[in-house]
N, C-alpha and C. Protein backbone atom coordinates (compact mmCIF):
# COMPACT_ATOMS: atom_id res chain seq x y z
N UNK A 1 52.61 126.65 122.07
CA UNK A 1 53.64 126.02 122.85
C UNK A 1 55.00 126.37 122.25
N UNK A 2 56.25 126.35 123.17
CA UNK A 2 57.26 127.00 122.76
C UNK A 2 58.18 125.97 122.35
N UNK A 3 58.86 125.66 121.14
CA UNK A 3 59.77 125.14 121.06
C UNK A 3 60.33 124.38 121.71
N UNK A 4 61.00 122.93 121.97
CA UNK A 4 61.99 122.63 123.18
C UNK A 4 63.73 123.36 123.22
N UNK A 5 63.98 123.73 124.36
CA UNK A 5 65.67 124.43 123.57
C UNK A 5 66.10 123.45 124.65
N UNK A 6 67.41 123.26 124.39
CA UNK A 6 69.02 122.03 124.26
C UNK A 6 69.64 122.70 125.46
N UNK A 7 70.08 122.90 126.19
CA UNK A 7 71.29 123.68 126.72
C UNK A 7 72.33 122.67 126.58
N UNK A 8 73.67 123.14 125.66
CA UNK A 8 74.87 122.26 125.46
C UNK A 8 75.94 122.65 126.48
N UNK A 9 76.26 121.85 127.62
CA UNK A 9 76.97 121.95 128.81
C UNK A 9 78.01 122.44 128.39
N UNK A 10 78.48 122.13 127.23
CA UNK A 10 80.32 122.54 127.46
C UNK A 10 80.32 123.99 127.18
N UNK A 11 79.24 124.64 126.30
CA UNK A 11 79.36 125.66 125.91
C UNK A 11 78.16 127.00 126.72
N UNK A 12 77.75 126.22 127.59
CA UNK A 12 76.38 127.16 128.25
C UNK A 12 75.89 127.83 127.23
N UNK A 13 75.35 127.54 125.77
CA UNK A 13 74.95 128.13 125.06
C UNK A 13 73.35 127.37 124.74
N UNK A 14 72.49 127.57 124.77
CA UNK A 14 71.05 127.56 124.68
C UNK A 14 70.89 127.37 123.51
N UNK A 15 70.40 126.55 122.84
CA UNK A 15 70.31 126.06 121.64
C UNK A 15 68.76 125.60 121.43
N UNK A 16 68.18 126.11 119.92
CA UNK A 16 66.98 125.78 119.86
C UNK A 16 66.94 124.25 119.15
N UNK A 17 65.82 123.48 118.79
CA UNK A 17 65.68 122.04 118.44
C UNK A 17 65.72 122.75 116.85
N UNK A 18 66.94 122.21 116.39
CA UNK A 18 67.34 122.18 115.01
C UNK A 18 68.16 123.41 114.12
N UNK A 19 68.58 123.43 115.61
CA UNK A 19 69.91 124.90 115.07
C UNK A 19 70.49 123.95 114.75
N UNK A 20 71.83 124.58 113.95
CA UNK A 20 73.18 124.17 114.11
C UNK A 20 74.41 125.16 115.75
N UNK A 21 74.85 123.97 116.60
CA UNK A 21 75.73 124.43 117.17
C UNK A 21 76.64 125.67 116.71
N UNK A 22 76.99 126.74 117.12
CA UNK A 22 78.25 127.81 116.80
C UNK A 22 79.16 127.50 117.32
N UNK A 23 80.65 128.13 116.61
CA UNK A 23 81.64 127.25 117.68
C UNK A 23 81.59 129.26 117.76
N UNK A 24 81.77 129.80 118.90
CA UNK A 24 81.84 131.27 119.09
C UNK A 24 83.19 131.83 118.43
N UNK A 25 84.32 130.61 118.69
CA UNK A 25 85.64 130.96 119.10
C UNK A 25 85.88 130.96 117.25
N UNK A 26 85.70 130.22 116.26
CA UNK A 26 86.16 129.50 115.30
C UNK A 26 85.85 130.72 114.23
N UNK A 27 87.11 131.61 114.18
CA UNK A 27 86.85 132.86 112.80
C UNK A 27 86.27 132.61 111.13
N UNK A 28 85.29 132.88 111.18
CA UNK A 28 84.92 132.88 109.86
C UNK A 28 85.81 133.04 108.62
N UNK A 29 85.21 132.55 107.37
CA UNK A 29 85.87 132.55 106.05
C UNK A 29 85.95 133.80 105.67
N UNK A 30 85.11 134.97 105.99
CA UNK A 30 85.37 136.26 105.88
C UNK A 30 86.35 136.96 106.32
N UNK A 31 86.53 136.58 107.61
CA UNK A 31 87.56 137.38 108.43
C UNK A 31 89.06 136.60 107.86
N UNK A 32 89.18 135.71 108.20
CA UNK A 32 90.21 134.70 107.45
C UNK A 32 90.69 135.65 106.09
N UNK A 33 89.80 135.45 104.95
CA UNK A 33 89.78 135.97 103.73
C UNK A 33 90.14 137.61 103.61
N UNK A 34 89.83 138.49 104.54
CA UNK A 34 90.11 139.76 104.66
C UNK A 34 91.30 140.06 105.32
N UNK A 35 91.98 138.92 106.38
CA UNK A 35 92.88 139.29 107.03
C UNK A 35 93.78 138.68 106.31
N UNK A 36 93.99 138.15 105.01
CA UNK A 36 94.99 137.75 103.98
C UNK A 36 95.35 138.44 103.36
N UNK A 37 94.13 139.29 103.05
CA UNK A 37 93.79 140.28 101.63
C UNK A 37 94.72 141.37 102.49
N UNK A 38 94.13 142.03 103.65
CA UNK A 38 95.40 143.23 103.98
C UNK A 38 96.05 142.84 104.26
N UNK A 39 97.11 141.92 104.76
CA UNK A 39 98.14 141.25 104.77
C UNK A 39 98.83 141.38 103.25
N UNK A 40 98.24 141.11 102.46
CA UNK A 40 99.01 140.77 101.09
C UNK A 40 98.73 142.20 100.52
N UNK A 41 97.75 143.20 100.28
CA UNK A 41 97.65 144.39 99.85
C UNK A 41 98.97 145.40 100.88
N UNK A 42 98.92 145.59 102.17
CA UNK A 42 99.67 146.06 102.85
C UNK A 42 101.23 145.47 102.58
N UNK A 43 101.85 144.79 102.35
CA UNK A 43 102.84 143.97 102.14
C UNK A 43 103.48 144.27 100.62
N UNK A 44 102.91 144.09 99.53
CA UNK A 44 102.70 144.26 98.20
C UNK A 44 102.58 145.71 97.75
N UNK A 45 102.15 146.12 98.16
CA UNK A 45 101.63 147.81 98.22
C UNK A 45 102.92 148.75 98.93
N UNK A 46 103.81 148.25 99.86
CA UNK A 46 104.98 148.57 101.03
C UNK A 46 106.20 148.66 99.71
N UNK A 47 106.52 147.08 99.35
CA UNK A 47 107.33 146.44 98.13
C UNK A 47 107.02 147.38 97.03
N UNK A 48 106.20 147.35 96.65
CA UNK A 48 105.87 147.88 95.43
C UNK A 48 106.77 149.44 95.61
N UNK A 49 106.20 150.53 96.72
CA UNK A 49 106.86 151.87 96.80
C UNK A 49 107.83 151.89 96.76
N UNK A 50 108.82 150.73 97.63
CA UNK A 50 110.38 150.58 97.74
C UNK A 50 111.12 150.46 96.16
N UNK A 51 110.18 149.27 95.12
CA UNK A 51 111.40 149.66 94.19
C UNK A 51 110.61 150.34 93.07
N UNK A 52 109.76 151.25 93.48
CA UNK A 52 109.62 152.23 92.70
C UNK A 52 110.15 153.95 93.01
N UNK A 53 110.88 153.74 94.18
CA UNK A 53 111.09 154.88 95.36
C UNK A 53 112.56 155.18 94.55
N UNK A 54 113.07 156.19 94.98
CA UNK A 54 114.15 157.02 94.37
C UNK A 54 114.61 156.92 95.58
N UNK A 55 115.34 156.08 96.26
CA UNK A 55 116.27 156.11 97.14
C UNK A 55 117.39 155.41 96.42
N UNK A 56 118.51 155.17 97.65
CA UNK A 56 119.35 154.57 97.01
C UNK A 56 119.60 153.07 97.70
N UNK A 57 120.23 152.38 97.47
CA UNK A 57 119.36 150.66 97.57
C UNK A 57 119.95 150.09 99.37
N UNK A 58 120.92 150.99 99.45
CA UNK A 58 120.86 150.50 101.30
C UNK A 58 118.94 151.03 101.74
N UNK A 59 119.37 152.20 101.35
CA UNK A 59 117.70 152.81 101.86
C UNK A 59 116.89 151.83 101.89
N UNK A 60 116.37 150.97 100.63
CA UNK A 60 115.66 150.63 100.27
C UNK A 60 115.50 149.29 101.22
N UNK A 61 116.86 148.39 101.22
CA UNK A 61 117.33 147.46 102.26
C UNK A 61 116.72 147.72 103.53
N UNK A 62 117.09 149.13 104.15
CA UNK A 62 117.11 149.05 105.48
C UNK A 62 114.96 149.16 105.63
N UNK A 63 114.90 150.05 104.94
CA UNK A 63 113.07 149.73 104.70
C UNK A 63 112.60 148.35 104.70
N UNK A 64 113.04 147.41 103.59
CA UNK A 64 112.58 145.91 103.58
C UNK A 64 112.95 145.46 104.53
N UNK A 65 114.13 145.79 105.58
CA UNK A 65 114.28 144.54 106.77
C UNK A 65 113.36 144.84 107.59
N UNK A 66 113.35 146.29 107.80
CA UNK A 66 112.45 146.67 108.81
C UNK A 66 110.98 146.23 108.99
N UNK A 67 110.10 145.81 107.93
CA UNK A 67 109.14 145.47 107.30
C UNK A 67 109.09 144.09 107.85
N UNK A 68 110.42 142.71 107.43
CA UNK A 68 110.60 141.57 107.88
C UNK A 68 110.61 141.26 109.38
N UNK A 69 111.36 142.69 109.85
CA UNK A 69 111.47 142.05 111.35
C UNK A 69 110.24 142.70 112.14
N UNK A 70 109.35 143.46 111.53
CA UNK A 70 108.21 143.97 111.83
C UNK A 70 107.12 142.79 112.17
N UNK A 71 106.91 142.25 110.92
CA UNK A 71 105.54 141.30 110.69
C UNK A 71 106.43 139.94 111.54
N UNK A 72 107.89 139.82 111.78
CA UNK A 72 108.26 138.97 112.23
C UNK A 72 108.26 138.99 114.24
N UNK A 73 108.25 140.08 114.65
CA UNK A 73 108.21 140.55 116.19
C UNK A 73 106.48 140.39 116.32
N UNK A 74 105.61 140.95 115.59
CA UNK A 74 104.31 140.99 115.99
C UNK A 74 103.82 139.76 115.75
N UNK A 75 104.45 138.68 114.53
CA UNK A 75 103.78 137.13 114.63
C UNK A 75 104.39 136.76 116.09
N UNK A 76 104.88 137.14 116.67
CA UNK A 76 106.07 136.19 117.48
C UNK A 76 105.46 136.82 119.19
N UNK A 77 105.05 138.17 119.22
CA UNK A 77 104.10 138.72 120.33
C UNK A 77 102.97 137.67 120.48
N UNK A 78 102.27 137.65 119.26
CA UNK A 78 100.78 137.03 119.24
C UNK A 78 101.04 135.86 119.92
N UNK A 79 101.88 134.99 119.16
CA UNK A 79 101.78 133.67 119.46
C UNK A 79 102.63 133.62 120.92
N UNK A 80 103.52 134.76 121.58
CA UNK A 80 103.66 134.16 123.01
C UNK A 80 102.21 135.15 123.84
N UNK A 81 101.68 135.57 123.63
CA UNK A 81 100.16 135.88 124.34
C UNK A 81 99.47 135.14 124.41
N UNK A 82 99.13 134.30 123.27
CA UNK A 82 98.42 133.25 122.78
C UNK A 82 98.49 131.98 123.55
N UNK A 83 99.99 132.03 123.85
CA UNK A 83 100.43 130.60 124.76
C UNK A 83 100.02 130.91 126.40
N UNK A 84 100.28 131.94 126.77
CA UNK A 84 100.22 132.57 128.14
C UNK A 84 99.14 132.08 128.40
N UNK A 85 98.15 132.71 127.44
CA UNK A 85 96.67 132.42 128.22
C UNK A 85 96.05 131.06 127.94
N UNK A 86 96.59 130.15 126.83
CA UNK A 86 96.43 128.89 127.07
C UNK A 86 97.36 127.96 127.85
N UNK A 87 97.82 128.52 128.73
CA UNK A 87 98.37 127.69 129.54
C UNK A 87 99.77 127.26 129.56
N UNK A 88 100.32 127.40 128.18
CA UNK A 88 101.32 127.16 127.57
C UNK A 88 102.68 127.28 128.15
N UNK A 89 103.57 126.96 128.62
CA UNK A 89 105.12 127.98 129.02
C UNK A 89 105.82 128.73 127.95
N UNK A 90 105.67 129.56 128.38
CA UNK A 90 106.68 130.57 127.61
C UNK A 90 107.47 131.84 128.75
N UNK A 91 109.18 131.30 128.43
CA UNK A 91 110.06 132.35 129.29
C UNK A 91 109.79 133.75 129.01
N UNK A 92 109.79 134.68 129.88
CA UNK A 92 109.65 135.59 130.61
C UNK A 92 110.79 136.79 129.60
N UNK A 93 111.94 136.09 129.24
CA UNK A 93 113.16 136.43 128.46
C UNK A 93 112.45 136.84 127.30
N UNK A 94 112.04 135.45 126.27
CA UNK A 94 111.31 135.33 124.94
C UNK A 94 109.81 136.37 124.86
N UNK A 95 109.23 136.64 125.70
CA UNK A 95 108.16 137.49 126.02
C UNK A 95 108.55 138.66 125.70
N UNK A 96 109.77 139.20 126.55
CA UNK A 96 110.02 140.51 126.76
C UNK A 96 111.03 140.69 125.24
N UNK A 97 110.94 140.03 124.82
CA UNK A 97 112.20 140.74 123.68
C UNK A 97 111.32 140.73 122.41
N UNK A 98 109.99 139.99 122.47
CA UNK A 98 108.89 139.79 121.27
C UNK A 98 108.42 141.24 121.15
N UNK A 99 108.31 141.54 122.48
CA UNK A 99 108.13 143.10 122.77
C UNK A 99 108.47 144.10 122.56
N UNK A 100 109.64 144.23 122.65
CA UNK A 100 111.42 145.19 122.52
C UNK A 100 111.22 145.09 121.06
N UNK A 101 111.09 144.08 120.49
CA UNK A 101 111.08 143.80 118.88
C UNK A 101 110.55 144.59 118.21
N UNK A 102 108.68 144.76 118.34
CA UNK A 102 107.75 145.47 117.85
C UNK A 102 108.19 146.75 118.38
N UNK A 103 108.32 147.19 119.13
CA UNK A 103 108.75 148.75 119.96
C UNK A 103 110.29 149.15 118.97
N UNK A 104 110.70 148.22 118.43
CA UNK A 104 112.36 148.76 118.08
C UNK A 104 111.51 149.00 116.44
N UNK A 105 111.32 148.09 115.92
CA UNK A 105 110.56 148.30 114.44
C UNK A 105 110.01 149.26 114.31
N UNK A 106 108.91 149.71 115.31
CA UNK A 106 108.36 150.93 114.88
C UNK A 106 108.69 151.77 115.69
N UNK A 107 109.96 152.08 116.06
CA UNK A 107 110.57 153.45 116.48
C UNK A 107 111.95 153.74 115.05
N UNK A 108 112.27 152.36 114.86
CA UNK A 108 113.09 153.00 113.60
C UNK A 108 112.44 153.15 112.64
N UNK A 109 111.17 152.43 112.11
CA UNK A 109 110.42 153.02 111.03
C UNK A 109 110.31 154.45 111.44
N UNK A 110 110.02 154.91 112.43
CA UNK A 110 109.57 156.45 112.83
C UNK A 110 110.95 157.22 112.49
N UNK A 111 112.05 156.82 113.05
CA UNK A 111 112.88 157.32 112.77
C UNK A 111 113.26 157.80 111.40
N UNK A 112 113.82 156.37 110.40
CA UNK A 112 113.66 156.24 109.47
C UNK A 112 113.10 157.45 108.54
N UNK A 113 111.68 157.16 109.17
CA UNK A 113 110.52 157.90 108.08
C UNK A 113 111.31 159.76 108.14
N UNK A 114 111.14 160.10 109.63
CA UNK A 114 111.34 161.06 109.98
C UNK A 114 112.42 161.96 109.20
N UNK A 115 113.46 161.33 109.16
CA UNK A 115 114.89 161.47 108.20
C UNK A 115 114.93 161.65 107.46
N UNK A 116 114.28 161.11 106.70
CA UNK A 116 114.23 160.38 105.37
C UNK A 116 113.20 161.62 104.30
N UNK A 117 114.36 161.45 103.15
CA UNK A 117 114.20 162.87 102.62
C UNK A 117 113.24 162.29 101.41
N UNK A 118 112.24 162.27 101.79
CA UNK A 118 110.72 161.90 101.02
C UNK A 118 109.82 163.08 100.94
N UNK A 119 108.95 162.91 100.01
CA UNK A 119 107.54 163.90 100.12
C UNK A 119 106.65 163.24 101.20
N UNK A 120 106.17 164.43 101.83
CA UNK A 120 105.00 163.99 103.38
C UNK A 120 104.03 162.82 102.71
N UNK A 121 103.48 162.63 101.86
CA UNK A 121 102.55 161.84 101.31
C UNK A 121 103.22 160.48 101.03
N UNK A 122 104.80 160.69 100.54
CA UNK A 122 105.07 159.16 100.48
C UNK A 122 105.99 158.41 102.20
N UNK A 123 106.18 159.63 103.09
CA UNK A 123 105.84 159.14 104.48
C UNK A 123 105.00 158.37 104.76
N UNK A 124 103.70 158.56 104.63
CA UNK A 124 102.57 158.80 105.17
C UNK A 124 102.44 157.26 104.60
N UNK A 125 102.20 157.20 103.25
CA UNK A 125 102.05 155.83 102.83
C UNK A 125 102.98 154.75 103.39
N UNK A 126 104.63 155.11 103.07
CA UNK A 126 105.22 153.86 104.05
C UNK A 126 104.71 153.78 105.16
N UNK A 127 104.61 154.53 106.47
CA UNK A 127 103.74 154.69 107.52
C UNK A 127 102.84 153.89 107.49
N UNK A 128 101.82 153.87 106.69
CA UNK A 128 100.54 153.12 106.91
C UNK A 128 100.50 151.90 106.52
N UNK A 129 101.27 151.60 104.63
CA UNK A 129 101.29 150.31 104.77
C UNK A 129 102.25 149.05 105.80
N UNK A 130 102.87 149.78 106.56
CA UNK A 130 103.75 149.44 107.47
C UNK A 130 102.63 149.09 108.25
N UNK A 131 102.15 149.55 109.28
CA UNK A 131 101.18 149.96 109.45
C UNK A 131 100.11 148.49 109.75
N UNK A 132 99.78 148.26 108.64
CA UNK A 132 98.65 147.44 108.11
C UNK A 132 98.78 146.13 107.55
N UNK A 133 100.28 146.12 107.36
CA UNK A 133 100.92 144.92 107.15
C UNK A 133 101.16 143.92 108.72
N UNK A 134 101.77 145.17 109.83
CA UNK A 134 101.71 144.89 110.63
C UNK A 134 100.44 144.23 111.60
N UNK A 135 99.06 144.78 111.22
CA UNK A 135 98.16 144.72 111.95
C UNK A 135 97.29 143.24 111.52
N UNK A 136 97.41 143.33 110.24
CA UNK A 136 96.75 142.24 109.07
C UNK A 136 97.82 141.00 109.59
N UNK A 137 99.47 141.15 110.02
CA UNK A 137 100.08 139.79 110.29
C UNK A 137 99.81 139.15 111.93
N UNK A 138 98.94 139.85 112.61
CA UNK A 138 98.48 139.58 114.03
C UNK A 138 97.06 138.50 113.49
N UNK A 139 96.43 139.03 112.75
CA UNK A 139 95.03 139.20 112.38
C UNK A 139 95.12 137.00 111.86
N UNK A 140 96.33 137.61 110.57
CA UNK A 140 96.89 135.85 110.50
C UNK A 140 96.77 135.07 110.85
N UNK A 141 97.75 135.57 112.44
CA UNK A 141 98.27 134.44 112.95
C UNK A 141 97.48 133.83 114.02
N UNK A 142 96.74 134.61 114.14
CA UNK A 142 95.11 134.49 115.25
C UNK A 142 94.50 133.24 114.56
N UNK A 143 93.71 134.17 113.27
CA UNK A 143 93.09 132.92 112.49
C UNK A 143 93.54 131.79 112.02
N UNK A 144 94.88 131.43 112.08
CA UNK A 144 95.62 130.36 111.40
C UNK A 144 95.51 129.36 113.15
N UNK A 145 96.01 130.04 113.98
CA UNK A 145 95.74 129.24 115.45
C UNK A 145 94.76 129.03 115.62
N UNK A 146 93.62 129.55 115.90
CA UNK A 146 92.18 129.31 115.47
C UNK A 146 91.81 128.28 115.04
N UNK A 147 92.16 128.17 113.85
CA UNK A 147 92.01 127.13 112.57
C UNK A 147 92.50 126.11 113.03
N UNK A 148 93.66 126.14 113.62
CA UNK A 148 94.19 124.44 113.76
C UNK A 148 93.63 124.18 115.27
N UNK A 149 93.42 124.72 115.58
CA UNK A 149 92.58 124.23 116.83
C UNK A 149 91.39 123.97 116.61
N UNK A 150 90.58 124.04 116.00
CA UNK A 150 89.02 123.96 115.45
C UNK A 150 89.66 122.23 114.56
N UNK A 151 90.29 122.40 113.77
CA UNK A 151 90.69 120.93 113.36
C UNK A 151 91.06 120.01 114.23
N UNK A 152 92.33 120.46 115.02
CA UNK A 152 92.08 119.26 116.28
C UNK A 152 90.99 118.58 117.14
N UNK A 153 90.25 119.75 116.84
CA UNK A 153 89.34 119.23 118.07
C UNK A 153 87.93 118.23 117.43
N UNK A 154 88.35 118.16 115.96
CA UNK A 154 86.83 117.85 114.95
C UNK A 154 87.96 115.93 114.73
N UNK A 155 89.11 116.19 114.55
CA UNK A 155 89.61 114.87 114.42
C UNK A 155 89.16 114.03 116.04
């Protein structure tokens, strides 16, 4: 004889007698933990080249802002996507310039890079940890929303 299984309505998920429920949505301690780690390796690793780099310190400036307003346009994309599809309001204005933001960052990093009288290899590295800093601060801000929503909903 087969087991009895649960079907839990809110989640149409089929459950056997003495699982534990999954929440599908609720990112693991792994992913969490990895999307910190390149966040902080990509970030740290960016810093680190700048004041070890032989430029001269506007250079170096205009690199670090770019970096700030980088991880700062792509937290700021996520979280108006994030709202869209939960229902949320968010102007049409604030949308489109979260946008313009990430598109302006990494066309002057390109630029930047392009110009910029470096060896191809230490391109390549600003490039990527740019890059990955960028991708790891989406990754964040997912799991951090995530997270407080999984708490709201347990209080």
């Amino acid at each position: 004889m087969e087991p009895l299984n649960n079907t839990n309505e809110e989640s149409n998920l089929v459950v056997k007698h003495h699982e534990p429920i999954k929440q599908p949505l609720k990112p693991t301690s792994a992913f969490i933990g990895a999307s910190w780690f390149a966040l902080l390796i990509g970030t740290v690793a960016y810093c680190i080249g700048l004041w070890n780099a032989d430029m001269m310190l506007n250079e170096k400036g205009y690199y670090f802002t770019l970096l700030l307003f980088g991880l700062f346009s792509v937290i700021s994309v996520q979280k108006s996507v994030r709202d869209k599809a939960e229902g949320l309001p968010v102007t049409e204005m604030y949308y489109g310039l979260s946008w313009f933001a990430i598109i302006a960052s990494i066309v002057l990093m390109t630029i930047g890079l392009w110009n910029a009288d470096l060896l191809l290899s230490e391109k390549g590295f600003y490039a990527m940890s740019f890059t990955l800093s960028l991708f790891a601060a989406i990754a964040v801000q997912k799991n951090t929303r995530d997270a407080k929503l999984f708490d709201l909903e347990d209080k």
